[in-house]
N, C-alpha and C. Protein backbone atom coordinates (compact mmCIF):
# COMPACT_ATOMS: atom_id res chain seq x y z
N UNK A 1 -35.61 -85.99 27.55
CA UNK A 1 -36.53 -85.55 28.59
C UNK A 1 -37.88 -86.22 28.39
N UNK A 2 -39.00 -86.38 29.38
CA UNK A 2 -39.97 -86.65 29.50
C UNK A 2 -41.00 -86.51 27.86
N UNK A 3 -40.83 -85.10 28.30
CA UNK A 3 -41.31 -83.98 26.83
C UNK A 3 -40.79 -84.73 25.75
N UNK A 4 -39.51 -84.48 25.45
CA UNK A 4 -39.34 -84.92 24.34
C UNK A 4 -39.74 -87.23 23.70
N UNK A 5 -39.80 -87.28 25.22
CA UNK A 5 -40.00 -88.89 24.67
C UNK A 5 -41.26 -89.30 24.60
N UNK A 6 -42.54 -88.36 24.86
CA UNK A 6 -43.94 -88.22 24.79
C UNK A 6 -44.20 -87.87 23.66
N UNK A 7 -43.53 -87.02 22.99
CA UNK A 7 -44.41 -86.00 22.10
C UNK A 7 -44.74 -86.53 21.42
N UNK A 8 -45.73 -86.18 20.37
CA UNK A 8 -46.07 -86.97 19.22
C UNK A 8 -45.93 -86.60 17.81
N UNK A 9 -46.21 -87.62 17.15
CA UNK A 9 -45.59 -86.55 15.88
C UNK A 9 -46.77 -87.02 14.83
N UNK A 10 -47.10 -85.75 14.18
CA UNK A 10 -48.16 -85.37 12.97
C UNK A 10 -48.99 -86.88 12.36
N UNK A 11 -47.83 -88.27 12.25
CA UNK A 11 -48.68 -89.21 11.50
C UNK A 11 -48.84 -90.17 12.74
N UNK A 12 -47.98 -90.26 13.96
CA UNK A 12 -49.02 -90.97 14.65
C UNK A 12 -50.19 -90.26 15.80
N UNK A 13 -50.52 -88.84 15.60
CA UNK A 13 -51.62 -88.90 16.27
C UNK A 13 -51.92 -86.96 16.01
N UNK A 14 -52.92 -86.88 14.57
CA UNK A 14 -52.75 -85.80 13.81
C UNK A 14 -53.52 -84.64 14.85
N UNK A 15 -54.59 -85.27 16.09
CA UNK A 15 -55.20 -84.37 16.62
C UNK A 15 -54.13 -83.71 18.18
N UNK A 16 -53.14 -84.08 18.40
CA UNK A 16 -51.98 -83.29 19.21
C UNK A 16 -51.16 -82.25 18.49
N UNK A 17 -51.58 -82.02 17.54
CA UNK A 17 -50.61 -80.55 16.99
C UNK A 17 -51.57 -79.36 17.43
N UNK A 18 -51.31 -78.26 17.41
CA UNK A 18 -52.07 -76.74 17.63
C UNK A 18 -51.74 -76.45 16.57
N UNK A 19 -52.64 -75.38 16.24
CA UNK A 19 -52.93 -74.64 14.92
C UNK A 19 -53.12 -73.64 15.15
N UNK A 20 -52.34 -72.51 14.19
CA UNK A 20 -52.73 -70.98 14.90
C UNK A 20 -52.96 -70.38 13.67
N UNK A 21 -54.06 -69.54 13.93
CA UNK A 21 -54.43 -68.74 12.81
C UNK A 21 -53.81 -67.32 13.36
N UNK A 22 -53.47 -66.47 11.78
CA UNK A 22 -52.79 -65.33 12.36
C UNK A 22 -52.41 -64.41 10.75
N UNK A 23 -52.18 -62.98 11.19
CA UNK A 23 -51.97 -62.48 9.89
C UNK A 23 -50.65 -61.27 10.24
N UNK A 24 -50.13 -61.31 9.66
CA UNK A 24 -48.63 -60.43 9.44
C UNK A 24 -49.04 -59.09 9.23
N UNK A 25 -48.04 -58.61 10.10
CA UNK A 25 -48.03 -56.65 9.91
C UNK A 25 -47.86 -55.89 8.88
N UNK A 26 -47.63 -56.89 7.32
CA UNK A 26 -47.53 -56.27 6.08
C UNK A 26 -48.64 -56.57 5.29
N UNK A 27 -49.70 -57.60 6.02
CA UNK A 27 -50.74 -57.51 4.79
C UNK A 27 -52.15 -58.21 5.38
N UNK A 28 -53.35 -58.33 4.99
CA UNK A 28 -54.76 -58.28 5.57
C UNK A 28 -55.08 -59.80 5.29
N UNK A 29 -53.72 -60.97 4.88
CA UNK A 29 -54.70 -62.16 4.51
C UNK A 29 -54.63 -62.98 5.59
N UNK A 30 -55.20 -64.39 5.73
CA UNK A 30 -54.67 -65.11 6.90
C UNK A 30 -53.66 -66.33 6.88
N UNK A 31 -52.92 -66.81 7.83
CA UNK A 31 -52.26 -67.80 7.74
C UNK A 31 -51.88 -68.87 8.97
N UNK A 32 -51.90 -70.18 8.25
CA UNK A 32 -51.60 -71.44 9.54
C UNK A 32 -50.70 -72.12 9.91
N UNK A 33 -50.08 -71.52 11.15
CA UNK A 33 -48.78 -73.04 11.25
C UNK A 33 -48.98 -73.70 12.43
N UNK A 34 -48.12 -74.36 12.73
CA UNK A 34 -48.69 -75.89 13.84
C UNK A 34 -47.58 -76.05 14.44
N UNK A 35 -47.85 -76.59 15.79
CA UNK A 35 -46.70 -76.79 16.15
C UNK A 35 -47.00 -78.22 16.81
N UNK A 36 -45.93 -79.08 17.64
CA UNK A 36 -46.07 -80.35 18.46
C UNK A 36 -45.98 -80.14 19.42
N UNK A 37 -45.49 -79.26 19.82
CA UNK A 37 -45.45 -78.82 21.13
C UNK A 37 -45.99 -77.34 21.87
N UNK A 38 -46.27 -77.02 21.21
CA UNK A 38 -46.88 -75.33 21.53
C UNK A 38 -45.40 -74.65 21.75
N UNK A 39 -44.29 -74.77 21.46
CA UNK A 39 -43.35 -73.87 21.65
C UNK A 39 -42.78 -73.32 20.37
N UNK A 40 -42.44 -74.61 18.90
CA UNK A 40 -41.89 -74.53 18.24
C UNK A 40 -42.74 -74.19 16.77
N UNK A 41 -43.01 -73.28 16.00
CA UNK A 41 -44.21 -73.09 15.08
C UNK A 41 -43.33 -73.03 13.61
N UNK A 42 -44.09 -74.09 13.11
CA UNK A 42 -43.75 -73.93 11.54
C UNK A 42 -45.23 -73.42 10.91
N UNK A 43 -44.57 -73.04 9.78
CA UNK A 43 -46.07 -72.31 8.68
C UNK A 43 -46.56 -73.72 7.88
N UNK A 44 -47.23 -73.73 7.40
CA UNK A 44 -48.51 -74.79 6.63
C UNK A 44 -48.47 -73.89 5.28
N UNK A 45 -48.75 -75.08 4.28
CA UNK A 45 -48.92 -74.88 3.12
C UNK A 45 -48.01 -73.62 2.45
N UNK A 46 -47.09 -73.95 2.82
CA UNK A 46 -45.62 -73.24 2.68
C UNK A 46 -45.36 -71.67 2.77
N UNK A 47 -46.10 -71.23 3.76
CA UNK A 47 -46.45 -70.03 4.23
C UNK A 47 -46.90 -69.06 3.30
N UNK A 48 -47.98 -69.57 2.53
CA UNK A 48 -49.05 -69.07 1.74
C UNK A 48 -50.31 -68.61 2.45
N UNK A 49 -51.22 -67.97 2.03
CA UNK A 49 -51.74 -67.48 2.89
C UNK A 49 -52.84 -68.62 2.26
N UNK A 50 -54.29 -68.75 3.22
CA UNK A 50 -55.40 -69.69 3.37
C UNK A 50 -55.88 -68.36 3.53
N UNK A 51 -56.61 -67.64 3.46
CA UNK A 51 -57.70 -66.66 3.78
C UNK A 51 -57.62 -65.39 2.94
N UNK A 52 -58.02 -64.58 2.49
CA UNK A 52 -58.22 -63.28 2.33
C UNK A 52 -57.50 -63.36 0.79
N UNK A 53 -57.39 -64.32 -0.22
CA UNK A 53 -57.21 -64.39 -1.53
C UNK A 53 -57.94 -64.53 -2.46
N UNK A 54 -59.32 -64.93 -1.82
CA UNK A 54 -59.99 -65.76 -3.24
C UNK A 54 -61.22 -64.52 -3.38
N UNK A 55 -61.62 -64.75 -4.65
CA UNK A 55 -62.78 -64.28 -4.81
C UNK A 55 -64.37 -63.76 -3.67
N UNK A 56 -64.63 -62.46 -2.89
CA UNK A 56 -65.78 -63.34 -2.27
C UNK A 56 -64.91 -63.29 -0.43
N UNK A 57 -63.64 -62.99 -0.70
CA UNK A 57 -63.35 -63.57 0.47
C UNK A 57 -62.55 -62.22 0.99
N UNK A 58 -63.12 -61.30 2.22
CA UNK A 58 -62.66 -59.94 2.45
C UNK A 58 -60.94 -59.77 3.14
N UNK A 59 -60.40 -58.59 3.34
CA UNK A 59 -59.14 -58.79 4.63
C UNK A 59 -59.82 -58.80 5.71
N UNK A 60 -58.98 -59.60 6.34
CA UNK A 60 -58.49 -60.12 7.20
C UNK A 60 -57.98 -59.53 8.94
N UNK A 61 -58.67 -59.09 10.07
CA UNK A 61 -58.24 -58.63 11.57
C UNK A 61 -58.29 -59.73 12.26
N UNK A 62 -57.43 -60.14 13.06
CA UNK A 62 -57.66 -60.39 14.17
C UNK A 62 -58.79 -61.62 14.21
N UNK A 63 -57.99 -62.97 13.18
CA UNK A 63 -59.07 -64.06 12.98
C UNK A 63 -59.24 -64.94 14.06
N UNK A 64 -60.15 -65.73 14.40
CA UNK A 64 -60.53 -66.44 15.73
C UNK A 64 -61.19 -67.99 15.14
N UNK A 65 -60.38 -68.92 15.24
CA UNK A 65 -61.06 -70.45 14.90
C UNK A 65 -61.52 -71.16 15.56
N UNK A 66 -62.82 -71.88 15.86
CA UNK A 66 -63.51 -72.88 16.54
C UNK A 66 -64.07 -73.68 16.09
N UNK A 67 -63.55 -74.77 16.33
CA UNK A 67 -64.18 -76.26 16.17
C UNK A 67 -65.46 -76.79 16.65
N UNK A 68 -66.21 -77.58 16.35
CA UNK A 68 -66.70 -77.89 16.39
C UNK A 68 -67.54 -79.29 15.97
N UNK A 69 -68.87 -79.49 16.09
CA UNK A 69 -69.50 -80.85 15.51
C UNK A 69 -70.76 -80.67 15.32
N UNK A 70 -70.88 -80.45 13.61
CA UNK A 70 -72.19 -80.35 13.28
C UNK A 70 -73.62 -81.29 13.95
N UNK A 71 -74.51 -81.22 13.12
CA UNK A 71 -75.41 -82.39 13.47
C UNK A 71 -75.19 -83.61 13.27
N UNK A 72 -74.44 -83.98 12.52
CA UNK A 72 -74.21 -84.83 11.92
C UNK A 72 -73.12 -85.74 12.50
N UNK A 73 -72.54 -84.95 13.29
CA UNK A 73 -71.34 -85.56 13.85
C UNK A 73 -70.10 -85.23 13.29
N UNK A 74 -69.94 -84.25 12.31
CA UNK A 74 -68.79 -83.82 11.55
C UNK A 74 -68.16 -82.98 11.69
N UNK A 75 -66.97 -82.78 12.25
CA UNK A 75 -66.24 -81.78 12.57
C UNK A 75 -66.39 -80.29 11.19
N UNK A 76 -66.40 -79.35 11.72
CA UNK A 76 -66.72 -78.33 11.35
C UNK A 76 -66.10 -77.39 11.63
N UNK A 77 -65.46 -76.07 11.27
CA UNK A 77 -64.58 -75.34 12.07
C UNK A 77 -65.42 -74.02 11.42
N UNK A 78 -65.14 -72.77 12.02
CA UNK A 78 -65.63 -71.48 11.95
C UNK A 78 -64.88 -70.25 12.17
N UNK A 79 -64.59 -69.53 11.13
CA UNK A 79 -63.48 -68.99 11.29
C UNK A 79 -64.22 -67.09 11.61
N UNK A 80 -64.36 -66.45 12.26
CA UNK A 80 -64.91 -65.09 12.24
C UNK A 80 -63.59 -63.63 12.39
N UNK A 81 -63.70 -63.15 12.00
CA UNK A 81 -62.78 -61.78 11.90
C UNK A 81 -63.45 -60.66 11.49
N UNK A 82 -62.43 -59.48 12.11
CA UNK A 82 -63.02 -57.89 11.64
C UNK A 82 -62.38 -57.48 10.25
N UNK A 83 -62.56 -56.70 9.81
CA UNK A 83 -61.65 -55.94 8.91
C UNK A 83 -61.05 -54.80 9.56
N UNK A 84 -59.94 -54.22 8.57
CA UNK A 84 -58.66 -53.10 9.49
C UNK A 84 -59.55 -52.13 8.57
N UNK A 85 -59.32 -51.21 9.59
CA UNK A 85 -59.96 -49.87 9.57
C UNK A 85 -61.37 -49.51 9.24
N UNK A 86 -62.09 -50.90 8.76
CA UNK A 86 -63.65 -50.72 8.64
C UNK A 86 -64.62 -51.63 9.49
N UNK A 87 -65.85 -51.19 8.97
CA UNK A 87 -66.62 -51.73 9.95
C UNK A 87 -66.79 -53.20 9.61
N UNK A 88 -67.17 -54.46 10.28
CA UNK A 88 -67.63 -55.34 9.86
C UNK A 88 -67.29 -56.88 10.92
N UNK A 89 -68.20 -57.53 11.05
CA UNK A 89 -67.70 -58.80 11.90
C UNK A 89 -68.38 -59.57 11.13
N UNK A 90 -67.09 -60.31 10.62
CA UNK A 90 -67.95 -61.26 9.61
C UNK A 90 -67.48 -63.36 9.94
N UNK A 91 -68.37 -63.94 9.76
CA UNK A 91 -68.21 -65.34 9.75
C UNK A 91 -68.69 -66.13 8.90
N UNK A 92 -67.41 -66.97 8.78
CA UNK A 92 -67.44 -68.11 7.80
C UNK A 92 -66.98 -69.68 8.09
N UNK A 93 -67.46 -70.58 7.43
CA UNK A 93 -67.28 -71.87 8.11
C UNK A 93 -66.64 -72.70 7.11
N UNK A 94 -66.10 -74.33 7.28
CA UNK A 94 -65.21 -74.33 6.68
C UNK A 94 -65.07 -76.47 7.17
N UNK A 95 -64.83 -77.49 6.27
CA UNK A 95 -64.94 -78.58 6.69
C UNK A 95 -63.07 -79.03 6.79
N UNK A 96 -62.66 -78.33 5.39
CA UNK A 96 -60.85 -78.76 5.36
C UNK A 96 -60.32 -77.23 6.03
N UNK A 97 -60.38 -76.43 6.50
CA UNK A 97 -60.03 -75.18 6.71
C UNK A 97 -59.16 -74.48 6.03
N UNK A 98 -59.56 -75.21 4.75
CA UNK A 98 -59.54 -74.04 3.56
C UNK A 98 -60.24 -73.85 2.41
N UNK A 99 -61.03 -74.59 2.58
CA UNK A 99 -62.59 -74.11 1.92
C UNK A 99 -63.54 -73.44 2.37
N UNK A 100 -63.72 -72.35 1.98
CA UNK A 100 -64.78 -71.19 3.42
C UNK A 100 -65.70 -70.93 2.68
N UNK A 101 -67.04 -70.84 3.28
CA UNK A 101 -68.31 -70.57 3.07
C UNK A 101 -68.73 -69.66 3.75
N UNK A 102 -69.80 -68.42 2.97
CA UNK A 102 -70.44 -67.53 4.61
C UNK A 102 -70.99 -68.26 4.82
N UNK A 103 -71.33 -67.73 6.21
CA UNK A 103 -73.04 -68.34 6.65
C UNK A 103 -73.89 -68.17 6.38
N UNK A 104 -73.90 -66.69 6.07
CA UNK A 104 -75.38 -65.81 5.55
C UNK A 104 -75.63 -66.33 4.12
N UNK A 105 -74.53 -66.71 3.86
CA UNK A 105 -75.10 -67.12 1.87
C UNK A 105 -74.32 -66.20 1.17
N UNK A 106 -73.67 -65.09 1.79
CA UNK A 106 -73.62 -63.77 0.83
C UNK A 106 -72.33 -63.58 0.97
N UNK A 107 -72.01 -62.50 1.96
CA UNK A 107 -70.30 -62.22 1.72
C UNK A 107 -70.02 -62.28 3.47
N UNK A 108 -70.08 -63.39 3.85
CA UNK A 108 -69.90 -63.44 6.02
C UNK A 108 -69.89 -62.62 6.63
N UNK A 109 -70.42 -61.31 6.40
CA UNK A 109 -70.63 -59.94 7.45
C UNK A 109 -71.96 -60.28 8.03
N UNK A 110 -72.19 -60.57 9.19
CA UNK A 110 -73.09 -60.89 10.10
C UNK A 110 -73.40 -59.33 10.89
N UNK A 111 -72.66 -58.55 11.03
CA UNK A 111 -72.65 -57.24 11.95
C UNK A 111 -72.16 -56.33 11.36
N UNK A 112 -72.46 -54.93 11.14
CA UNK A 112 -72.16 -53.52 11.03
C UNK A 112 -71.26 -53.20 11.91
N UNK A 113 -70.63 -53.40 12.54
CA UNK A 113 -69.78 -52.66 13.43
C UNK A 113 -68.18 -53.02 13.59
N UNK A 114 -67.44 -52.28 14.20
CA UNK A 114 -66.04 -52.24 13.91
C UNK A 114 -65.53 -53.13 15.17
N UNK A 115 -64.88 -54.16 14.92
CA UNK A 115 -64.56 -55.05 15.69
C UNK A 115 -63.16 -55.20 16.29
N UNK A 116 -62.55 -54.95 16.96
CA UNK A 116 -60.81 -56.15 17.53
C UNK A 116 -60.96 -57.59 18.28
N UNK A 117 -60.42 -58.00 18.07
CA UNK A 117 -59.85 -59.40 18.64
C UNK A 117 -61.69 -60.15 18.90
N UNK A 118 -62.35 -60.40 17.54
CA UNK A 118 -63.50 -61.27 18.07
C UNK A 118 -63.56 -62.48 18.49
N UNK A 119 -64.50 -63.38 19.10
CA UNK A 119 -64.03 -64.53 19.39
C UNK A 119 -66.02 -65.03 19.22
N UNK A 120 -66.16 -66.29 19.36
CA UNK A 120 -67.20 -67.22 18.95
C UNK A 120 -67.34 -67.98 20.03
N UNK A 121 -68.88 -68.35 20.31
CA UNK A 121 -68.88 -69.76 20.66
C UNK A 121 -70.63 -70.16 20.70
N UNK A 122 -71.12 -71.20 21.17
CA UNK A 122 -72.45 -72.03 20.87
C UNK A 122 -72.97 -72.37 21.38
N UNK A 123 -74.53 -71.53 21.58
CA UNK A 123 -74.77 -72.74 22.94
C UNK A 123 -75.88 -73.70 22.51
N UNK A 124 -75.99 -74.66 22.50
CA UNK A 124 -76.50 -75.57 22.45
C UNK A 124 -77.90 -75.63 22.73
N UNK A 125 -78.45 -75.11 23.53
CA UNK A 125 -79.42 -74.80 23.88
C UNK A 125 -80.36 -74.17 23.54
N UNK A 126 -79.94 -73.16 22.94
CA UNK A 126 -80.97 -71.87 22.22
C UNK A 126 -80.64 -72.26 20.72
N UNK A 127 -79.51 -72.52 20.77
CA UNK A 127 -78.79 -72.90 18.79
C UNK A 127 -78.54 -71.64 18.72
N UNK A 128 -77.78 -70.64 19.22
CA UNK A 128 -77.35 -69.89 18.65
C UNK A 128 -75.90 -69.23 18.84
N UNK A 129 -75.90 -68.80 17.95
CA UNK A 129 -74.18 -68.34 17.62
C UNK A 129 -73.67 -67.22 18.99
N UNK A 130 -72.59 -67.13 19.48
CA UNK A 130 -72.68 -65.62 20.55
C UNK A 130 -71.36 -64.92 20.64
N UNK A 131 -71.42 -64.14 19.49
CA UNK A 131 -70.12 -63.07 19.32
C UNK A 131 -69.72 -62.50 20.37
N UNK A 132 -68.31 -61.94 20.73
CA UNK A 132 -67.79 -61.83 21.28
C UNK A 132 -66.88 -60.63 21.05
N UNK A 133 -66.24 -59.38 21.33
CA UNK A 133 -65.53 -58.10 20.80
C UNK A 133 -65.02 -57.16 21.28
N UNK A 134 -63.91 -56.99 20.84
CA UNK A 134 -63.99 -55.27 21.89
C UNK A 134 -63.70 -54.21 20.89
N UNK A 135 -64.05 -53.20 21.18
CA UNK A 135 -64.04 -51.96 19.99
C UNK A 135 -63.91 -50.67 20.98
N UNK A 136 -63.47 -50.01 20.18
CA UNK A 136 -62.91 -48.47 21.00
C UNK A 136 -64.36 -47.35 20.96
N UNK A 137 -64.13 -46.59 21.75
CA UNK A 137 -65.55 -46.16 21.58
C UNK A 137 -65.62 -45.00 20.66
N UNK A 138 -66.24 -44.13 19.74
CA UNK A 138 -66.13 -43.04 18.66
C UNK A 138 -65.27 -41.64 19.53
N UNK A 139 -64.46 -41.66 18.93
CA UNK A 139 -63.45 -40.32 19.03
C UNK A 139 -62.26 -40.98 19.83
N UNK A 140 -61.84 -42.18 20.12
CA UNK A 140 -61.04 -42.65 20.60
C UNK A 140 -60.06 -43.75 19.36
């Protein structure tokens, strides 16, 4: 088919794969697989988790990744998430997307508050960051 005689594959053209960040119903860390086509998804780094292991580095809700290009011209990616059952919206950034840094310097909680499904983006203009969230309201 068309599809199949287009597609591309990982070494000749590494920026046509998708990447999904995502975390499993048994545990708070995060994890990446890719696919070539957006239909078919394998796991990365042998379905180990990239997030929520290291030192410094909290669990894991409902993570959200965006790319980007520093000043410099360097791709940059930014990874922000809530934690399960507590409060917190926190962001961290990242050049191989698996080396993570906060932003703040400290531990990537940018916000007090209890977050689902956050999302990011930049505007250029002001330079500033503009979170994104939805949260249930108290007693719900």
């Amino acid at each position: 088919s068309y599809i199949e005689a287009n597609m591309p594959t990982m070494e000749e053209d590494p920026k046509q794969a998708y990447l999904l960040c995502y975390t499993k119903n048994d545990d708070t860390h995060m994890y990446y697989s890719y696919s070539l086509d957006g239909l078919t998804w394998l796991p990365l780094k042998g379905g180990q988790s990239v997030f929520g292991v290291k030192e410094r580095q909290p669990d894991v809700q409902g993570p959200f990744l965006y790319r980007m290009e520093d000043e410099q011209g360097k791709t940059r990616f930014h990874l922000i998430h809530g934690l399960p059952d507590a409060k917190g919206l926190y962001h961290w950034t990242s050049q191989d997307l698996l080396t993570w840094e906060p932003v703040n310097g400290t531990d990537g909680k940018v916000l007090d508050v209890k977050v689902l499904s956050p999302e990011i983006g930049f505007d250029p203009a002001t330079q500033h960051w503009i979170y994104y969230w939805t949260n249930l309201s108290e007693g719900q």
